[in-house]
PDB file of N, CA and C in Angstrom:
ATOM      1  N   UNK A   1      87.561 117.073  87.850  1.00  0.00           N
ATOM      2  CA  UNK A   1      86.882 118.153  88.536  1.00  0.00           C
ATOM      3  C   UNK A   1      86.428 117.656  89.904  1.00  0.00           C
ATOM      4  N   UNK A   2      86.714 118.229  90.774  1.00  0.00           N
ATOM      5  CA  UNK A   2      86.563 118.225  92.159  1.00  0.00           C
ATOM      6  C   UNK A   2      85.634 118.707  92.409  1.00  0.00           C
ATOM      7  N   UNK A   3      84.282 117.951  93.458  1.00  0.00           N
ATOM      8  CA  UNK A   3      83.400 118.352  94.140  1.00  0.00           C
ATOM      9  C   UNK A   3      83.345 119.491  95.403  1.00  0.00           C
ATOM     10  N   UNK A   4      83.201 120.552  95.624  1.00  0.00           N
ATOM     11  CA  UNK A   4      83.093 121.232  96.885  1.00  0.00           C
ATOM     12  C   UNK A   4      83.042 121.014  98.088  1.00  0.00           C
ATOM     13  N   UNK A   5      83.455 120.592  98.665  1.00  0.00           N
ATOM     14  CA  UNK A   5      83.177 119.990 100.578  1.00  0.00           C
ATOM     15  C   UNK A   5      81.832 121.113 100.808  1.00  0.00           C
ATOM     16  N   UNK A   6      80.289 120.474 101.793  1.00  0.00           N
ATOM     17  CA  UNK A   6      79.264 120.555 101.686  1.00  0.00           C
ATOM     18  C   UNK A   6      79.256 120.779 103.620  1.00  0.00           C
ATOM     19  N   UNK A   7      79.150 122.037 104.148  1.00  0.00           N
ATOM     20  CA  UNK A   7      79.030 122.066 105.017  1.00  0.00           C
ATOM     21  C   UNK A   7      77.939 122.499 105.815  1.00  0.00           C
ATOM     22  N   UNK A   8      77.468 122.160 106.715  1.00  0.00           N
ATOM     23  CA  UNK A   8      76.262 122.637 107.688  1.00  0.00           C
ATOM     24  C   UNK A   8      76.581 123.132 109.096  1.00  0.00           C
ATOM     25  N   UNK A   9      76.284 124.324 109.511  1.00  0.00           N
ATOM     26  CA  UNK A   9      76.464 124.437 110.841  1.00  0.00           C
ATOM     27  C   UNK A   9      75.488 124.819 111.272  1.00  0.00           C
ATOM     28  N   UNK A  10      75.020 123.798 112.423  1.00  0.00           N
ATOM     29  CA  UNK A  10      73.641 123.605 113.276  1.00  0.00           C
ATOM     30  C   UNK A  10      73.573 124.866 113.983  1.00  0.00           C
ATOM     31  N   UNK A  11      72.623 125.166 114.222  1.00  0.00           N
ATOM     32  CA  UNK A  11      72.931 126.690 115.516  1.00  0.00           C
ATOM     33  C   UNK A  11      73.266 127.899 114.746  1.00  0.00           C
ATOM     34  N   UNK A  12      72.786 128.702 114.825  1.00  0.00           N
ATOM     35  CA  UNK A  12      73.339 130.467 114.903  1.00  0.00           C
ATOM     36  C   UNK A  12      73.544 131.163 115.743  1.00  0.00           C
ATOM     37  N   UNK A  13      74.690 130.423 117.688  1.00  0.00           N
ATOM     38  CA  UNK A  13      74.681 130.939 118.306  1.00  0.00           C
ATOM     39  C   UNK A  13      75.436 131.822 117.931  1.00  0.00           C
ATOM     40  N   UNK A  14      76.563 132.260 119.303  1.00  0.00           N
ATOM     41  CA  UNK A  14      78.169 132.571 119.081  1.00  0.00           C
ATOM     42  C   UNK A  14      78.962 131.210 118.406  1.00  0.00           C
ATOM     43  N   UNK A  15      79.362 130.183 118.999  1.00  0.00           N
ATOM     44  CA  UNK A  15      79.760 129.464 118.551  1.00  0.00           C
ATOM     45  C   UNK A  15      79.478 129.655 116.710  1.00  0.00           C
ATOM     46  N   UNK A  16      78.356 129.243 116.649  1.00  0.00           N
ATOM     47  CA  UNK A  16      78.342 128.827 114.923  1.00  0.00           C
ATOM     48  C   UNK A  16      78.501 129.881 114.290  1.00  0.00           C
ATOM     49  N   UNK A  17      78.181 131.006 114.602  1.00  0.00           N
ATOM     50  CA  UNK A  17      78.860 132.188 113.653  1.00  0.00           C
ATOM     51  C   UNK A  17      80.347 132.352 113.781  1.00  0.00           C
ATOM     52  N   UNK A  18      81.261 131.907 114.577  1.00  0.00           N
ATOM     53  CA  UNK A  18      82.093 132.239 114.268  1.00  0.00           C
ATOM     54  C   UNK A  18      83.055 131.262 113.646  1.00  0.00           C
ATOM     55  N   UNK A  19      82.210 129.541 113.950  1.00  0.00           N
ATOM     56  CA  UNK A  19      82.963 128.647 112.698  1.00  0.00           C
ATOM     57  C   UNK A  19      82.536 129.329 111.407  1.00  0.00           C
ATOM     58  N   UNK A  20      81.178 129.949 111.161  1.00  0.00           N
ATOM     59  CA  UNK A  20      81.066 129.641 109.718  1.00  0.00           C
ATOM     60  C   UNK A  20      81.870 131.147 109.302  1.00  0.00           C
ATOM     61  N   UNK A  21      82.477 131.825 110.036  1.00  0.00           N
ATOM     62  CA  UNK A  21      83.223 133.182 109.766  1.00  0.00           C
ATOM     63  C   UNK A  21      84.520 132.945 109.764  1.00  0.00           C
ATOM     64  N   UNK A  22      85.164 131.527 110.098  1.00  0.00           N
ATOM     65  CA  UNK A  22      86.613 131.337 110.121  1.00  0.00           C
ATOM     66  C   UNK A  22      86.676 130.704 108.873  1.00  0.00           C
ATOM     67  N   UNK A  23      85.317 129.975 109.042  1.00  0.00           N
ATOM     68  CA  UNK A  23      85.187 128.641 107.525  1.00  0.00           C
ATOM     69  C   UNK A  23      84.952 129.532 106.333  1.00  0.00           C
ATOM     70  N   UNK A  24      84.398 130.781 105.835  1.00  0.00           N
ATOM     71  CA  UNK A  24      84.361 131.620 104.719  1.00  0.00           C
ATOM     72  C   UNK A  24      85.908 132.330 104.808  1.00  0.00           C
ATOM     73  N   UNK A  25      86.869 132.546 105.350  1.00  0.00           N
ATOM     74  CA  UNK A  25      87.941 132.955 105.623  1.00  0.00           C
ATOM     75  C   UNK A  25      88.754 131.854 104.911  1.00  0.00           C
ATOM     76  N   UNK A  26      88.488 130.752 105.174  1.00  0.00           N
ATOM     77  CA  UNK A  26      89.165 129.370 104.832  1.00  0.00           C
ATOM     78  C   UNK A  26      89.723 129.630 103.120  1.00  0.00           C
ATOM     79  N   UNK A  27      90.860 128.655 102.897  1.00  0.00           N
ATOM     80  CA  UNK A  27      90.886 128.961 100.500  1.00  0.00           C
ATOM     81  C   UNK A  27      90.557 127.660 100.516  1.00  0.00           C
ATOM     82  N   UNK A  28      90.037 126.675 101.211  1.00  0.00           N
ATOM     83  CA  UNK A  28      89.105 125.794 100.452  1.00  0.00           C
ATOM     84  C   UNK A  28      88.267 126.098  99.503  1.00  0.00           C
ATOM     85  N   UNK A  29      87.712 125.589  98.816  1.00  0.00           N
ATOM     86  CA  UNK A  29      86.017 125.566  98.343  1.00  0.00           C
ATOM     87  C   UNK A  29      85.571 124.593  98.817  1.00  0.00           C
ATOM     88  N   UNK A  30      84.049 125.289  99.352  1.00  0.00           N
ATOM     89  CA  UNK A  30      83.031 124.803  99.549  1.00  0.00           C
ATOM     90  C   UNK A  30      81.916 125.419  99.677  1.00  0.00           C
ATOM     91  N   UNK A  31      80.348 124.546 100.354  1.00  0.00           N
ATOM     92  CA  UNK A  31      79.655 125.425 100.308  1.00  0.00           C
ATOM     93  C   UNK A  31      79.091 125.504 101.709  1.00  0.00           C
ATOM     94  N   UNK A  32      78.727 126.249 102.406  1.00  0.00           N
ATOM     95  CA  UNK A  32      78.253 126.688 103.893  1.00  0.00           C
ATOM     96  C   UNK A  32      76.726 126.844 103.776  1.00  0.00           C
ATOM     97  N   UNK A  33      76.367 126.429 104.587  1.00  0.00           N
ATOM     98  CA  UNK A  33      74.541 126.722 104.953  1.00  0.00           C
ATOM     99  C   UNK A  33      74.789 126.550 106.363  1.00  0.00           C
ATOM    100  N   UNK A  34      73.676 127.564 106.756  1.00  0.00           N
ATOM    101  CA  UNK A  34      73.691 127.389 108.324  1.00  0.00           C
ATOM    102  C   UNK A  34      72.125 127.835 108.496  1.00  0.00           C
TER     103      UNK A  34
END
């Protein structure tokens, strides 16, 4: 069983909303906090 990749994105400018909107788009699993 494989652990989730554990991600953080600093900021809620433009920039970080739209990594963490490409990164929920992503078929990885993981988990996002921003």
């Amino acid at each position: 069983m494989t652990r989730p990749f554990r991600v953080a994105i600093v900021g809620a400018g433009p920039a970080g909303i739209y990594a963490a909107d490409l990164l929920t788009k992503a078929e990885r699993d993981f988990e996002l906090s921003i």
